[in-house]
N, C-alpha and C. Protein backbone atom coordinates (compact mmCIF):
# COMPACT_ATOMS: atom_id res chain seq x y z
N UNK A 1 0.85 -1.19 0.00
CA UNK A 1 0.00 0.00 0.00
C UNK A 1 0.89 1.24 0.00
N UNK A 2 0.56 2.31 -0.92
CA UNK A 2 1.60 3.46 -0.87
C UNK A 2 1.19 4.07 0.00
N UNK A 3 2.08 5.22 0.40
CA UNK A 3 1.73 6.09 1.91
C UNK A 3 1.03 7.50 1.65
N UNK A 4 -0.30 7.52 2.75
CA UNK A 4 -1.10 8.10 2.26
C UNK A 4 -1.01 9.24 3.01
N UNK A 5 -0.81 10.95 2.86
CA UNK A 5 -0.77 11.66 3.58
C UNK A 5 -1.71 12.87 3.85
N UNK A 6 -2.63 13.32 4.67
CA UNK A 6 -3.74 13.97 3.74
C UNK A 6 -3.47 15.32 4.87
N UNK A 7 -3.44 16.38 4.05
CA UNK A 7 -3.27 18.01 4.37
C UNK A 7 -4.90 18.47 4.90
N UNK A 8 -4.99 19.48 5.76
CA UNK A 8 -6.26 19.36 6.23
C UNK A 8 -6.26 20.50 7.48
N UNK A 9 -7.35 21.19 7.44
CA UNK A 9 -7.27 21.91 8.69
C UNK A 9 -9.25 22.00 9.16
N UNK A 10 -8.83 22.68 10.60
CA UNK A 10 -10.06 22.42 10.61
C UNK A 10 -11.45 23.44 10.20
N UNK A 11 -12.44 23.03 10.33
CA UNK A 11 -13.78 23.79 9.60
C UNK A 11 -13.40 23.36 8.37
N UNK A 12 -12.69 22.27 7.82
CA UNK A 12 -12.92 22.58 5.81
C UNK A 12 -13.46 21.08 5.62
N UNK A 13 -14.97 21.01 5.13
CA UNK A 13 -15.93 20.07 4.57
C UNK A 13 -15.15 19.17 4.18
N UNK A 14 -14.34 19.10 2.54
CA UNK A 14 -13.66 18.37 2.11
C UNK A 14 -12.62 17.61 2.81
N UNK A 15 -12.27 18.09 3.42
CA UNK A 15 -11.21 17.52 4.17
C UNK A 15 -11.81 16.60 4.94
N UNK A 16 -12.64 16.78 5.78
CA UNK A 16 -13.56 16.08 6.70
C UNK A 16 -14.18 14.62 5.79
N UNK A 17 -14.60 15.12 4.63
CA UNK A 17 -15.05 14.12 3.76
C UNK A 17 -14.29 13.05 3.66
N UNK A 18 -12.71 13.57 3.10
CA UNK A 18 -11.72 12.86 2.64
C UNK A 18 -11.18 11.40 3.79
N UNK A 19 -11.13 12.31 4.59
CA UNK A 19 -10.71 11.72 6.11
C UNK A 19 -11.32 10.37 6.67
N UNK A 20 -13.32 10.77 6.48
CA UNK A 20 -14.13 9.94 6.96
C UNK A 20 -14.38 8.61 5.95
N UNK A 21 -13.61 9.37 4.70
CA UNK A 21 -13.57 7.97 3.27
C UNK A 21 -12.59 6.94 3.57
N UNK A 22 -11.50 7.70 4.12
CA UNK A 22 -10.19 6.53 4.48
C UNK A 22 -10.91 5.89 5.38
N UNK A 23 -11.37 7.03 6.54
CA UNK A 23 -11.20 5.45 7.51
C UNK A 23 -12.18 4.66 7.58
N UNK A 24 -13.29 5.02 6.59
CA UNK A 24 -14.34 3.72 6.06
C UNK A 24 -13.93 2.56 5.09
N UNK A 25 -12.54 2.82 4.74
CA UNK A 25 -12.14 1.91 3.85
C UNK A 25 -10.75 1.37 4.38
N UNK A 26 -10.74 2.02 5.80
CA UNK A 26 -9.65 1.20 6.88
C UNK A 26 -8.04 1.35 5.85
N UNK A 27 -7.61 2.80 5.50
CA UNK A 27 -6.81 2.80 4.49
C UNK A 27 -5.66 3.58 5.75
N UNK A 28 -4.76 3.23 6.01
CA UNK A 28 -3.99 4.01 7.07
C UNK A 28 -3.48 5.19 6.82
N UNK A 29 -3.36 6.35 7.17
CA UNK A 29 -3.04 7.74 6.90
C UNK A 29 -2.34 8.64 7.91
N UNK A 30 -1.62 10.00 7.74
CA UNK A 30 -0.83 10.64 8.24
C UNK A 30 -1.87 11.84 7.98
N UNK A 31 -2.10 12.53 9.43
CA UNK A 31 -2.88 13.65 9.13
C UNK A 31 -2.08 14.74 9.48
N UNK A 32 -1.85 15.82 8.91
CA UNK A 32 -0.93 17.08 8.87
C UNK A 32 -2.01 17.75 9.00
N UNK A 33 -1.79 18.95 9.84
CA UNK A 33 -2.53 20.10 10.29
C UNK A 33 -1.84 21.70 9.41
N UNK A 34 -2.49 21.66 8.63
CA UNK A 34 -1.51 23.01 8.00
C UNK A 34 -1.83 24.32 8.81
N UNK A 35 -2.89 24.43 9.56
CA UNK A 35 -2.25 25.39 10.84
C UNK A 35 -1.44 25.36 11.69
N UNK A 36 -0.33 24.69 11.58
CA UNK A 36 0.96 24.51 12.47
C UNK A 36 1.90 25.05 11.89
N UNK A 37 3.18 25.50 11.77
CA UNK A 37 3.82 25.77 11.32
C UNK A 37 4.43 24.74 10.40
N UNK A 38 4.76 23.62 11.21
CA UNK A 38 5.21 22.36 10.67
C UNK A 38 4.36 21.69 9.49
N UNK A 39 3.28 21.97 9.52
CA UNK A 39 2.26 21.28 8.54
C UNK A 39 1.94 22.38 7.52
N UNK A 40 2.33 24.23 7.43
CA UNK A 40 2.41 24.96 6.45
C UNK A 40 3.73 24.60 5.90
N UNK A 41 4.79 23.81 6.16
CA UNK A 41 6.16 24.05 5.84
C UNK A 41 5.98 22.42 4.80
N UNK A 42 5.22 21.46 5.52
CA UNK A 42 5.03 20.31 4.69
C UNK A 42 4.00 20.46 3.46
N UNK A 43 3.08 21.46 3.85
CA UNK A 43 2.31 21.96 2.48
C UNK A 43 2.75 21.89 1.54
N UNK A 44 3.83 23.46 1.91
CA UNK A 44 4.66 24.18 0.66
C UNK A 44 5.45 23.27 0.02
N UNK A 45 5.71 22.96 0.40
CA UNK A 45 6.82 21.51 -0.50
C UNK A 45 5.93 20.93 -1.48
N UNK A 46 4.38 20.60 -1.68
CA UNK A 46 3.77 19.84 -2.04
C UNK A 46 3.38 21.31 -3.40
N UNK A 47 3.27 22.14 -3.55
CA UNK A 47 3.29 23.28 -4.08
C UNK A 47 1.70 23.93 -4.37
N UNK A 48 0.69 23.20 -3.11
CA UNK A 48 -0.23 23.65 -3.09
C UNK A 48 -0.83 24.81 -2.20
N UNK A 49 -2.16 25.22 -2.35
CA UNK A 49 -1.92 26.40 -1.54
C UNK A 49 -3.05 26.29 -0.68
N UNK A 50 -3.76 25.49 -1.31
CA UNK A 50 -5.23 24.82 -0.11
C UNK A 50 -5.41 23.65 0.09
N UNK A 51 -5.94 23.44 0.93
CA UNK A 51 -6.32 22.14 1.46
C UNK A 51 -8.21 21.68 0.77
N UNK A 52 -8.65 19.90 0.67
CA UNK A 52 -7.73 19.45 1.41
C UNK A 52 -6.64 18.92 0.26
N UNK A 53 -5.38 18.71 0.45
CA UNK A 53 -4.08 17.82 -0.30
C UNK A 53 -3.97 16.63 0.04
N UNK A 54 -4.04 15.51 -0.87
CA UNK A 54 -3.44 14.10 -0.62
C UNK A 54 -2.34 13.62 -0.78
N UNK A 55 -1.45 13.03 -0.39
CA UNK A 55 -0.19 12.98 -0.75
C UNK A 55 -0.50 11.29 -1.08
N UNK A 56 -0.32 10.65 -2.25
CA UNK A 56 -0.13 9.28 -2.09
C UNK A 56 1.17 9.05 -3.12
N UNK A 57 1.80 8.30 -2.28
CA UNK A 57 3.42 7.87 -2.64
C UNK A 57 3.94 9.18 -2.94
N UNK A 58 3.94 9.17 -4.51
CA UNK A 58 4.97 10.41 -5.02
C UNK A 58 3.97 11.47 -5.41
N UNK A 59 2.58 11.22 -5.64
CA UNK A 59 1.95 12.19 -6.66
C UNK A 59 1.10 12.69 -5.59
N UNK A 60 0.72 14.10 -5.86
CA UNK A 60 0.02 15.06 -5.35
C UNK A 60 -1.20 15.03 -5.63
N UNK A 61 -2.53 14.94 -5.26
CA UNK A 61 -4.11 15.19 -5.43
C UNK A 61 -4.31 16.41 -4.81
N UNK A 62 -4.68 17.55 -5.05
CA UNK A 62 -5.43 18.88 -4.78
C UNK A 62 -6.69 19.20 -5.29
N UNK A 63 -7.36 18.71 -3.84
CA UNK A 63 -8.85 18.59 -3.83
C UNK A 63 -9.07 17.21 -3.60
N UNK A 64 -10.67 17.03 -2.95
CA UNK A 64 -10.68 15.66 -2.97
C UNK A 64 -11.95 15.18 -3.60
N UNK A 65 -11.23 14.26 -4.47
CA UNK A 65 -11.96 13.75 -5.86
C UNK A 65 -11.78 11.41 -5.58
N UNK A 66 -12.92 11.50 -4.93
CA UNK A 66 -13.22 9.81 -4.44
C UNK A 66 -12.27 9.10 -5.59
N UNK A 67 -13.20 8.79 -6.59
CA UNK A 67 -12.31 8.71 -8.19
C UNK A 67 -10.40 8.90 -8.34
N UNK A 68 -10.64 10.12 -8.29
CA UNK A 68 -8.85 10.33 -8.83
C UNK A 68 -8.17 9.52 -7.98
N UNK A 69 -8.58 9.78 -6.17
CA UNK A 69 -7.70 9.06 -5.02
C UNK A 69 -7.49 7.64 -5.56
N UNK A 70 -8.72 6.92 -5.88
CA UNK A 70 -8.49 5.65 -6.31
C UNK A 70 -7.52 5.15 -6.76
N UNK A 71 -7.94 6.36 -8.36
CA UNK A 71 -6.79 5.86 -9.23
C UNK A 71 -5.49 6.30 -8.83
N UNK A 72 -4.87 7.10 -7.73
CA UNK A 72 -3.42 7.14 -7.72
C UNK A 72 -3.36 6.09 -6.45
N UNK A 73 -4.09 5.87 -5.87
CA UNK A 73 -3.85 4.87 -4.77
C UNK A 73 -3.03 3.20 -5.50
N UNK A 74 -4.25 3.02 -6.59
CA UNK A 74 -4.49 1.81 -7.02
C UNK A 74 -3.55 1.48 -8.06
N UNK A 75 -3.02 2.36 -8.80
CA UNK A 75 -2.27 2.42 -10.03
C UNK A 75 -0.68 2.10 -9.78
N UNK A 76 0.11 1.39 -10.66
CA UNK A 76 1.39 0.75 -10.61
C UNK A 76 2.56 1.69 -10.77
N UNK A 77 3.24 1.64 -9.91
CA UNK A 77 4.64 2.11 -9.88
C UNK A 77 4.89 2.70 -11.27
């Protein structure tokens, strides 16, 4: 399973969405708070500027789209 990292702060719908999809599908995840300093500094690297952000393996998702996650979750090296 590639490593799933999801950007997120609080009050934002999507994010909340995204969150409550993993853990209905028992998918293990790293939640970053981009109101921290530490979690605006892991953002910026990702070169997005809102949340929510998915990080799976190497590729970036901005926004959360059920569909796309799939396909970068599911898709081969």
């Amino acid at each position: 399973m590639k490593r799933i990292t999801l950007f997120t702060q609080k009050n934002c719908a999507h994010c909340k969405d995204a969150q409550q999809y993993m853990k209905t599908k028992n998918y293990p995840f790293r939640l970053v708070d981009v109101a921290t300093p530490q979690g605006r500094k892991e953002l910026s690297r990702t070169g997005a500027r809102s949340v929510p952000v998915i990080k799976i393996g190497d590729s970036v998702l901005i926004g959360w789209n059920m569909t796309k996650f799939e396909q970068l979750l599911h898709q081969k090296d």
